[in-house]
C-alpha atoms as a PDB file:
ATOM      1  CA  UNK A   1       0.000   0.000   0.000  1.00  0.00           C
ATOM      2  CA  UNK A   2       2.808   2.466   0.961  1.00  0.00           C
ATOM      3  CA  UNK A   3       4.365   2.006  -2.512  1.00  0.00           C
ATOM      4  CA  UNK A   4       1.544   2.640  -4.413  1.00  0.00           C
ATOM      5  CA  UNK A   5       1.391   5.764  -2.343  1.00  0.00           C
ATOM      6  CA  UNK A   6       4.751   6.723  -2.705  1.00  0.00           C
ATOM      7  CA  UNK A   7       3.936   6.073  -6.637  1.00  0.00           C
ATOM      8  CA  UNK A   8       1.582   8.432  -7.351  1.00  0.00           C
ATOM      9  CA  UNK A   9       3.158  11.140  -6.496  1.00  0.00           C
ATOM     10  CA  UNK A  10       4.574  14.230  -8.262  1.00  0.00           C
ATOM     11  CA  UNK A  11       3.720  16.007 -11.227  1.00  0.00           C
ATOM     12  CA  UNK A  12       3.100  13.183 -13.480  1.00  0.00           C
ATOM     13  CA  UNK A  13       0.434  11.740 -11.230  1.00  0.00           C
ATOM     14  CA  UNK A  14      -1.187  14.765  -9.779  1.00  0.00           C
ATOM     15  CA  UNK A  15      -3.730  17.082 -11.183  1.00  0.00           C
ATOM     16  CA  UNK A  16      -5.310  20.345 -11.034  1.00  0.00           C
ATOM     17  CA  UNK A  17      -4.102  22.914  -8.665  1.00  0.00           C
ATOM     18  CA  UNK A  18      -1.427  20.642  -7.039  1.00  0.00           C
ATOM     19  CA  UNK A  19      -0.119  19.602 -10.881  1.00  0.00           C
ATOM     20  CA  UNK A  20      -0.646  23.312 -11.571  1.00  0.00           C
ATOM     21  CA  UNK A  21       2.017  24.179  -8.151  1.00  0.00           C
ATOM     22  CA  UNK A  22       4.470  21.085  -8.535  1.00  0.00           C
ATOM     23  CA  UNK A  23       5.112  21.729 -12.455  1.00  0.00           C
ATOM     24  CA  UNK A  24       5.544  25.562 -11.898  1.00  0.00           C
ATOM     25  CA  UNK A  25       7.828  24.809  -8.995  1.00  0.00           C
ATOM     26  CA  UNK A  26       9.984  22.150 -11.320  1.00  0.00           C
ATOM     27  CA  UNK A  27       9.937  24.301 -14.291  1.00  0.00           C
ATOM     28  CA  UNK A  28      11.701  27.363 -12.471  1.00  0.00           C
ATOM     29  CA  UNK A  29      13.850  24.894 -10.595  1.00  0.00           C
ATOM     30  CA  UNK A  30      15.233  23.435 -14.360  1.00  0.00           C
ATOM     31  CA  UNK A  31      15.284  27.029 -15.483  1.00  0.00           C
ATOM     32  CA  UNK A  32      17.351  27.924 -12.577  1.00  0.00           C
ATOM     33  CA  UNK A  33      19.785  25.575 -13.616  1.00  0.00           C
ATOM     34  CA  UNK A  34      19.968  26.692 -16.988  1.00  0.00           C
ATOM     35  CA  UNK A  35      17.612  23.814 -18.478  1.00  0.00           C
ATOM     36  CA  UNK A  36      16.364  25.376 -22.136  1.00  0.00           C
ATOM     37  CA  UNK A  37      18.843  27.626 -22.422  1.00  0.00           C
ATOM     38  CA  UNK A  38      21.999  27.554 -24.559  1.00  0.00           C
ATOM     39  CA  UNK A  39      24.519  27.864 -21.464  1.00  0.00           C
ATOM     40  CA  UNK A  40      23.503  24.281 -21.364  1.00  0.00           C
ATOM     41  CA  UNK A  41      24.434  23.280 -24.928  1.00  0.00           C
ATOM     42  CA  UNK A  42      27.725  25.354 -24.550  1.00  0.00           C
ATOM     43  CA  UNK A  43      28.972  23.370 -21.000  1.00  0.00           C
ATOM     44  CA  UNK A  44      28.123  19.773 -23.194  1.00  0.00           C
ATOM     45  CA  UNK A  45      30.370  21.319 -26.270  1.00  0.00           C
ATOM     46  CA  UNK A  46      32.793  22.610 -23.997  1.00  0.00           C
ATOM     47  CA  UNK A  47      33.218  19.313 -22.227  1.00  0.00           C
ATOM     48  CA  UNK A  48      33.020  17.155 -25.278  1.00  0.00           C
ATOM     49  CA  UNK A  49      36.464  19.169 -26.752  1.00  0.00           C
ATOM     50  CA  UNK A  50      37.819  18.391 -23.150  1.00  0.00           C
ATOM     51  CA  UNK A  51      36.541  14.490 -23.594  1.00  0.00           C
ATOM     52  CA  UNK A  52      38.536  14.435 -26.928  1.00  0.00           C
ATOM     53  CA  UNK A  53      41.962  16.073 -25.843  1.00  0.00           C
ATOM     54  CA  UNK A  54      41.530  13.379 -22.971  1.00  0.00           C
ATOM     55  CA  UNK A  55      41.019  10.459 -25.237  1.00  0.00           C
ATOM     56  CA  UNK A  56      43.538  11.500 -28.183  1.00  0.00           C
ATOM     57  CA  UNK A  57      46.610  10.323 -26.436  1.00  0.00           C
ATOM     58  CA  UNK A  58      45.266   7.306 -26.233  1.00  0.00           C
ATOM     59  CA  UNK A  59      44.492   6.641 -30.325  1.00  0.00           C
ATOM     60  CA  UNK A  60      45.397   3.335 -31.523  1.00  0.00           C
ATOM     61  CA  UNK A  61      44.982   1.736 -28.424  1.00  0.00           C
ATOM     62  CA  UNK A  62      42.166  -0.074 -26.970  1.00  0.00           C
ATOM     63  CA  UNK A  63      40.289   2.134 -24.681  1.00  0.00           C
ATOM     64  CA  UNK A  64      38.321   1.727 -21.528  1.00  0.00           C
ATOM     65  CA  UNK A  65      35.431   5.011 -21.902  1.00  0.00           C
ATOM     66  CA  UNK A  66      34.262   4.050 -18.283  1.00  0.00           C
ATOM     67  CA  UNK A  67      37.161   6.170 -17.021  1.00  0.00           C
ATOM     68  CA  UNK A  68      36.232   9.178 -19.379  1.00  0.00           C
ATOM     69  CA  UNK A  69      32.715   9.511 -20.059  1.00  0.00           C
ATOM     70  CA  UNK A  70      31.461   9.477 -16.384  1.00  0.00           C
ATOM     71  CA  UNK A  71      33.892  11.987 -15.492  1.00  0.00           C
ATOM     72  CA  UNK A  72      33.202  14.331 -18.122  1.00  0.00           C
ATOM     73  CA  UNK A  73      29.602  13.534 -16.824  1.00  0.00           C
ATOM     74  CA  UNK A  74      30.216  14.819 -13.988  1.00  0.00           C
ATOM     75  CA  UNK A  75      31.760  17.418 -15.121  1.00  0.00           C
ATOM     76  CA  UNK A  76      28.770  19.148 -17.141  1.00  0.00           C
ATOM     77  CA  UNK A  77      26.602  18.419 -13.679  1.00  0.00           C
ATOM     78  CA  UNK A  78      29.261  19.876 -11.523  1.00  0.00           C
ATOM     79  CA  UNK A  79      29.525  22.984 -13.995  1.00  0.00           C
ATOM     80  CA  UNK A  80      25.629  23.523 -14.086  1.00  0.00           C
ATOM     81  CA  UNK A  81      25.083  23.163 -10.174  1.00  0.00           C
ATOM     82  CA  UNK A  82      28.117  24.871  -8.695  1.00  0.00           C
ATOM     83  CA  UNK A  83      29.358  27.060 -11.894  1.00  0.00           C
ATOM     84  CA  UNK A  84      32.651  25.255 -12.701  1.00  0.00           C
ATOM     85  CA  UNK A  85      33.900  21.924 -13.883  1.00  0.00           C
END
């Protein structure tokens, strides 16, 4: 019972005024972070060219991505949330 509680809860289960309150409050929240916006777009590019200069050395060789991609990952989150990579 508690889980199908816990399930519908949130904007994709709620309605009227409460959908109407939770999807304003997500929407500026995701704005506030730069969601929709090119500053977005420019942190992925910016982090991609990073991605590439870390991977070049290593052409010709077989490569393990696990060490790259969820750094530069982290990376784009850490530069949205706190303002740097």
């Amino acid at each position: 019972m508690n889980v199908l509680l816990i399930a519908l809860i949130g904007v994709l289960w709620s309605n009227g005024e409460e959908w109407y309150t939770l999807r304003k409050f997500t929407m500026n929240a995701l704005k506030d972070l730069g969601f929709g916006s090119t500053s977005i777009e420019e942190r992925i590019q910016v982090e991609a060219r990073h991605l590439v200069e870390a991977i070049h050395p290593e052409t010709g060789k077989d490569i393990d991505l696990t060490q790259f991609i969820p750094k530069a990952v982290s990376n784009i989150i850490s530069g949205i949330v706190f303002g740097k990579r």
